[in-house]
Protein backbone atom coordinates (compact mmCIF):
# COMPACT_ATOMS: atom_id res chain seq x y z
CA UNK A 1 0.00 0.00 0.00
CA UNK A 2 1.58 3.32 -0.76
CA UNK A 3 0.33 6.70 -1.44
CA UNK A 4 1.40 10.92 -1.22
CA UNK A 5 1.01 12.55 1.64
CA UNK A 6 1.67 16.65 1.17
CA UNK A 7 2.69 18.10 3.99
CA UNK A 8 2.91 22.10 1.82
CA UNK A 9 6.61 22.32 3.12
CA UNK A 10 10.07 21.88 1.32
CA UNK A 11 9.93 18.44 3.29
CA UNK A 12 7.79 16.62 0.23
CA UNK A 13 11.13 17.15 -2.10
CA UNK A 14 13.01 14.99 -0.05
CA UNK A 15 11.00 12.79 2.75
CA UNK A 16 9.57 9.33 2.27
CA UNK A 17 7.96 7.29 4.80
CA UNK A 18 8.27 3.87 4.73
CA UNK A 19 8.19 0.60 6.95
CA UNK A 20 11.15 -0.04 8.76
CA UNK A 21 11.60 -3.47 7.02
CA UNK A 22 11.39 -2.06 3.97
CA UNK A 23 14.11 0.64 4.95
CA UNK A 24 16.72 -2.27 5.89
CA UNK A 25 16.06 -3.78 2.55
CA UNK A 26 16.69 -0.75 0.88
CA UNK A 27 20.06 0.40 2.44
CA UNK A 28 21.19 -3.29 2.65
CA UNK A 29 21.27 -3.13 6.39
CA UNK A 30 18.56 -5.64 8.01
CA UNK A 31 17.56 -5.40 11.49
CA UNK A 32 19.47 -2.58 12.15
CA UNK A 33 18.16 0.85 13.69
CA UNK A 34 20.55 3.37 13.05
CA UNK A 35 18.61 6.49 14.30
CA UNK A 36 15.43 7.53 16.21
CA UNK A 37 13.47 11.05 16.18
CA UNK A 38 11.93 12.39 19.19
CA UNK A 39 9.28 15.12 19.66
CA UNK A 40 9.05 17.39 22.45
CA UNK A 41 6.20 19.92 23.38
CA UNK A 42 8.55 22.89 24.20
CA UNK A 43 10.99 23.56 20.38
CA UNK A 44 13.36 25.61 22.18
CA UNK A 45 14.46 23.40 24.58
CA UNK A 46 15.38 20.97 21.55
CA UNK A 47 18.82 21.08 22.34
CA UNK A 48 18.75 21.28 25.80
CA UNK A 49 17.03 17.94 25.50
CA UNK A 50 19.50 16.39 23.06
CA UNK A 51 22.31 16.89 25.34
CA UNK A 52 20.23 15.08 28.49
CA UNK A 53 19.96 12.43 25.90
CA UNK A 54 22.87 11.98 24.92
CA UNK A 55 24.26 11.88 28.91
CA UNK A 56 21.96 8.27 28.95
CA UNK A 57 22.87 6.89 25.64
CA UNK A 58 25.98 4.89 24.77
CA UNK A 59 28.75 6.36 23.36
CA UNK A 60 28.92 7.22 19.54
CA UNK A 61 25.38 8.78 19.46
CA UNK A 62 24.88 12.28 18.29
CA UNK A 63 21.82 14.66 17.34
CA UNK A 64 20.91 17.04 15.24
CA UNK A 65 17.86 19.58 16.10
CA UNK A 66 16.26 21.63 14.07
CA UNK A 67 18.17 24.36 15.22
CA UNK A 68 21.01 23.71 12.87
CA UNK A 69 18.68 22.27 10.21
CA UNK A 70 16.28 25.52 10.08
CA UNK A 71 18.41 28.01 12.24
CA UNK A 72 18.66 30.30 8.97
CA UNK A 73 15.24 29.94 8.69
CA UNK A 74 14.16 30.75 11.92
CA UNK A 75 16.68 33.44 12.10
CA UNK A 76 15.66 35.07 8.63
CA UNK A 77 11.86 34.71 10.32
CA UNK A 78 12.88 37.15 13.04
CA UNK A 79 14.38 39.66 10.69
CA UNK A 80 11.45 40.26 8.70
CA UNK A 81 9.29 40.46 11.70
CA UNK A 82 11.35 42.82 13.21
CA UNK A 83 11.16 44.67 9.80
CA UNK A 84 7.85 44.30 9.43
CA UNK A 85 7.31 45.71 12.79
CA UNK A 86 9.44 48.90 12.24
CA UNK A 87 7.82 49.11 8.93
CA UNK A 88 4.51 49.61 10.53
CA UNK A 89 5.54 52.15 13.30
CA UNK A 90 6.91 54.36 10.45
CA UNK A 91 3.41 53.94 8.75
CA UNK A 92 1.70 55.03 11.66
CA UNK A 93 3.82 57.92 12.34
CA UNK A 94 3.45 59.38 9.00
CA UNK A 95 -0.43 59.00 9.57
CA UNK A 96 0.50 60.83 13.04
CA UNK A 97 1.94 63.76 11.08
CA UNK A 98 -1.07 63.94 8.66
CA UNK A 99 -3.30 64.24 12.25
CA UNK A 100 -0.40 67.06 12.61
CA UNK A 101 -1.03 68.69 9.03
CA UNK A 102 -4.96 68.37 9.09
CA UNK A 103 -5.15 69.30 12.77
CA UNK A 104 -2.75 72.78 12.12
CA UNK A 105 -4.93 73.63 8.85
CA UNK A 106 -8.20 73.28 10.96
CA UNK A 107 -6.51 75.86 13.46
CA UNK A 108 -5.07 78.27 10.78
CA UNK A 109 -8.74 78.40 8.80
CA UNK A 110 -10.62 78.80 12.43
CA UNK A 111 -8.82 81.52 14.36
CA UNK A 112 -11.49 83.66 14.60
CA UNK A 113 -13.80 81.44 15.34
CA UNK A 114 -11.46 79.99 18.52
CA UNK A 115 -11.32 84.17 18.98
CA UNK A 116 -15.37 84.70 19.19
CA UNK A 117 -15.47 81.77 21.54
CA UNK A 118 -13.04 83.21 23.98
CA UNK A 119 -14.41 85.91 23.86
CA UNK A 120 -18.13 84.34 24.66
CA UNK A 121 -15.79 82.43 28.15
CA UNK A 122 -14.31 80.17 26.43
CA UNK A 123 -11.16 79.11 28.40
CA UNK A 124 -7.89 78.22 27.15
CA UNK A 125 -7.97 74.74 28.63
CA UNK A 126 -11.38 74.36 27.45
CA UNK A 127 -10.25 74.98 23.63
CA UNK A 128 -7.56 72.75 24.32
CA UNK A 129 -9.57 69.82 25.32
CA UNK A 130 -11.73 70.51 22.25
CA UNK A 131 -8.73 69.95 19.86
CA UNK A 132 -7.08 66.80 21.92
CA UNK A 133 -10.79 65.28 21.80
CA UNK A 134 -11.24 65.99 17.89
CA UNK A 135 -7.81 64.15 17.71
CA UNK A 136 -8.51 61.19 19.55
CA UNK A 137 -12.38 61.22 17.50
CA UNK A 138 -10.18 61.14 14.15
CA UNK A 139 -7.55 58.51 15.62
CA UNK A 140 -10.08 56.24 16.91
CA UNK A 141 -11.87 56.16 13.77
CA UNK A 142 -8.82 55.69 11.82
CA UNK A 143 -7.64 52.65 14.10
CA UNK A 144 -11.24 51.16 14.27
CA UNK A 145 -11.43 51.22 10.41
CA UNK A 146 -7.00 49.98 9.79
CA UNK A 147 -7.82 47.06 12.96
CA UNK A 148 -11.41 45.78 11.12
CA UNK A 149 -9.01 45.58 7.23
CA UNK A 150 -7.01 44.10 8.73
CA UNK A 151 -8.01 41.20 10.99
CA UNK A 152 -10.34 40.67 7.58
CA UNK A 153 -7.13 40.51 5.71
CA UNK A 154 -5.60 38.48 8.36
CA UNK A 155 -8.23 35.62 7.89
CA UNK A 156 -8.58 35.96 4.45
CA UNK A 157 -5.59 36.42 3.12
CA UNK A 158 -4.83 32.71 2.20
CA UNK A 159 -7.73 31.75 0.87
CA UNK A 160 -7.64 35.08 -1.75
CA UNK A 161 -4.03 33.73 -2.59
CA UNK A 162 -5.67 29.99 -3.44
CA UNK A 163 -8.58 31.81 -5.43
CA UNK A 164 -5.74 33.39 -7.60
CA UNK A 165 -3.39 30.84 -8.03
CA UNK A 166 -6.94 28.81 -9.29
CA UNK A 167 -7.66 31.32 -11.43
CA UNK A 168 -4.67 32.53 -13.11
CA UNK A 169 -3.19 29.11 -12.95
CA UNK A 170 -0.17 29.91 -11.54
CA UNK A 171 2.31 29.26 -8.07
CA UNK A 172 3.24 32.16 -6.34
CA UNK A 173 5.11 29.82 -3.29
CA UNK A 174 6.67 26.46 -4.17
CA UNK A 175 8.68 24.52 -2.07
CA UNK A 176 11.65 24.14 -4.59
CA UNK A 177 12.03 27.75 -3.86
CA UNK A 178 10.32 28.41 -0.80
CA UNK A 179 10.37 26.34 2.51
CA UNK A 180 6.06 26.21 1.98
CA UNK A 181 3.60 26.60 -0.81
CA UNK A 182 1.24 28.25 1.20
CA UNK A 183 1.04 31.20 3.65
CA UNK A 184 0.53 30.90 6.74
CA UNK A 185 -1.46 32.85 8.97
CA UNK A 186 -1.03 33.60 12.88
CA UNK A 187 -3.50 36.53 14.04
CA UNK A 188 -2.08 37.11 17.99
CA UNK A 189 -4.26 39.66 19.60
CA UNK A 190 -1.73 40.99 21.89
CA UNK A 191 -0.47 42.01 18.72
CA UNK A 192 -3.14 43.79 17.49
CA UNK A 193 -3.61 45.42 20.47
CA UNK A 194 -0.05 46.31 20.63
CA UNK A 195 0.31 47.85 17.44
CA UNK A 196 -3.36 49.68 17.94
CA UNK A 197 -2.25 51.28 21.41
CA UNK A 198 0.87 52.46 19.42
CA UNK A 199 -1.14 54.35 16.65
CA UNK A 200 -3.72 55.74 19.94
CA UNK A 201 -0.64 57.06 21.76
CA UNK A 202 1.14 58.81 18.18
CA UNK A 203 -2.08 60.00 18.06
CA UNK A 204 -2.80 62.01 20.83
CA UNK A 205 0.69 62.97 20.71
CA UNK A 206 0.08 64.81 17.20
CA UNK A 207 -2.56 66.58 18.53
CA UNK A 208 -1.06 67.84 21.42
CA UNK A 209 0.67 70.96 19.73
CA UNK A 210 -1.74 71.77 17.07
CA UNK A 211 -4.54 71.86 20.45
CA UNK A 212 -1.54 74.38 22.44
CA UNK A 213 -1.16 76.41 19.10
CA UNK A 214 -5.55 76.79 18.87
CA UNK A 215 -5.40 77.65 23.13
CA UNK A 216 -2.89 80.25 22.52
CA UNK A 217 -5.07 82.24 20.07
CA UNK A 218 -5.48 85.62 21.31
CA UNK A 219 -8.60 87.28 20.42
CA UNK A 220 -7.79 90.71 20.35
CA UNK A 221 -5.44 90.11 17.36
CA UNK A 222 -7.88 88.12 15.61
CA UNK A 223 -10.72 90.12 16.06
CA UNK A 224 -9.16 93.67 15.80
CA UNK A 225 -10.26 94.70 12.18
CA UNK A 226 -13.93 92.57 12.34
C-alpha cells in the first residue's frame, strides 16, 4: 500500500515514509536501527534535550535539532518580523503627522472662530480639550477602520491567494524555492492590540501641539479689524 502525503513544506522534495523493514532492505542493512526522532512539546528546549539524551545513551550517538537544520530559517523569520514591525511604526507615524497637518490647517482656517469663543468664556484649557478630543475622535476612527481591514485581511488572506493561483493558474510559493507553498497565517491579539495602542498614543501625541497652538489664540489680534 503506498500513497502521497503533502505536507505544503520543502519536506515533500526529499522525505519518504516507509516501513522499517522495507528501509533495511533498501540500504542493505537488516535489522538494524541506526537512528530515532523524538518530539518534544517545548521547540526551544530541543537542544537542551538532546544533550540530556545523549548523557543516557551509549557512546557514539549524536543529534541534530532543528536548530542547525532551520536556524537560517528561523533566524531570517525574526528579521522580517522585526522589519515588518518597524515598517509599521513608520506607517503610523506618518499618519501621526497627517493628524499634525490636518489638525494645524483646521486651526489656521478657524482663528477667529477659537477668537469669538473666547471671547463668549471660552477658556484656554477648554479649547484645548476641544482639539485633543477631535484628535482622539479622528484617531479612533482611523484605528477602528485599519484594525477591522485588517483582521479581515488576516483571515482571508490565504484563501484570496488559493482563489488566484486557481484562477490565473499559476504558483506564487513552491517549495523548490520556498520552505512552503502556502502562507501561513497567525493573528495574535496581543499584537493587534499592541500595534493599535501604538497608533492611539502617536495620536494624541500629534494633537497635542496643534490643540496648544488653537489655546494660545489671542482674540484681540484676531478680532481687531472685524
Amino acid at each position: 500500500m503506498a500513497g502521497v502525503f503533502a505536507t505544503h513544506t520543502e519536506v515533500d522534495q526529499l522525505l519518504a515514509i516507509a516501513g522499517l523493514e522495507q528501509v533495511a532492505d533498501i540500504n542493505a542493512t537488516p535489522n538494524l536501527v541506526k537512528g530515532f526522532r523524538v518530539q518534544i512539546d517545548d521547540q526551544f528546549n530541543a537542544r537542551q534535550m538532546g544533550y540530556q539524551l545523549l548523557d543516557k545513551l551509549p557512546y557514539g550517538y549524536g543529534f541534530r535539532d532543528w536548530f542547525q537544520t532551520h536556524g537560517n530559517l528561523y533566524q531570517a523569520i525574526q528579521l522580517s518580523r522585526n522589519m515588518v514591525g518597524l515598517l509599521i511604526f513608520m506607517i503610523v507615524a506618518i499618519a501621526a503627522f497627517n493628524v499634525i497637518s490636518m489638525l494645524m490647517m483646521s486651526v489656521i482656517d478657524k482663528r477667529r472662530d477659537i477668537a469669538i469663543l473666547q471671547t463668549l468664556g471660552l477658556s484656554r484649557p477648554d479649547i484645548l480639550r476641544l482639539f485633543l478630543i477631535q484628535g482622539a475622535f479622528i484617531g479612533l476612527f482611523g484605528i477602528s477602520i485599519g484594525v477591522a481591514l485588517g483582521v479581515l485581511g488576516s483571515l482571508w488572506v490565504a484563501d484570496l491567494v488559493s482563489w488566484m493561483e486557481w484562477l490565473f493558474g499559476v504558483t506564487f510559493l513552491n517549495t523548490e524555492v520556498y520552505p512552503i507553498d502556502y502562507i501561513p497565517v497567525d493573528l495574535r491579539w496581543s499584537d493587534v492590540l499592541m500595534v493599535a495602542g501604538s497608533a492611539l498614543l502617536l495620536n494624541l501625541l500629534a494633537t497635542l501641539y496643534p490643540a496648544l497652538r488653537a489655546s494660545h489664540v489671542v482674540p484681540a489680534e484676531e478680532l481687531r479689524y472685524e
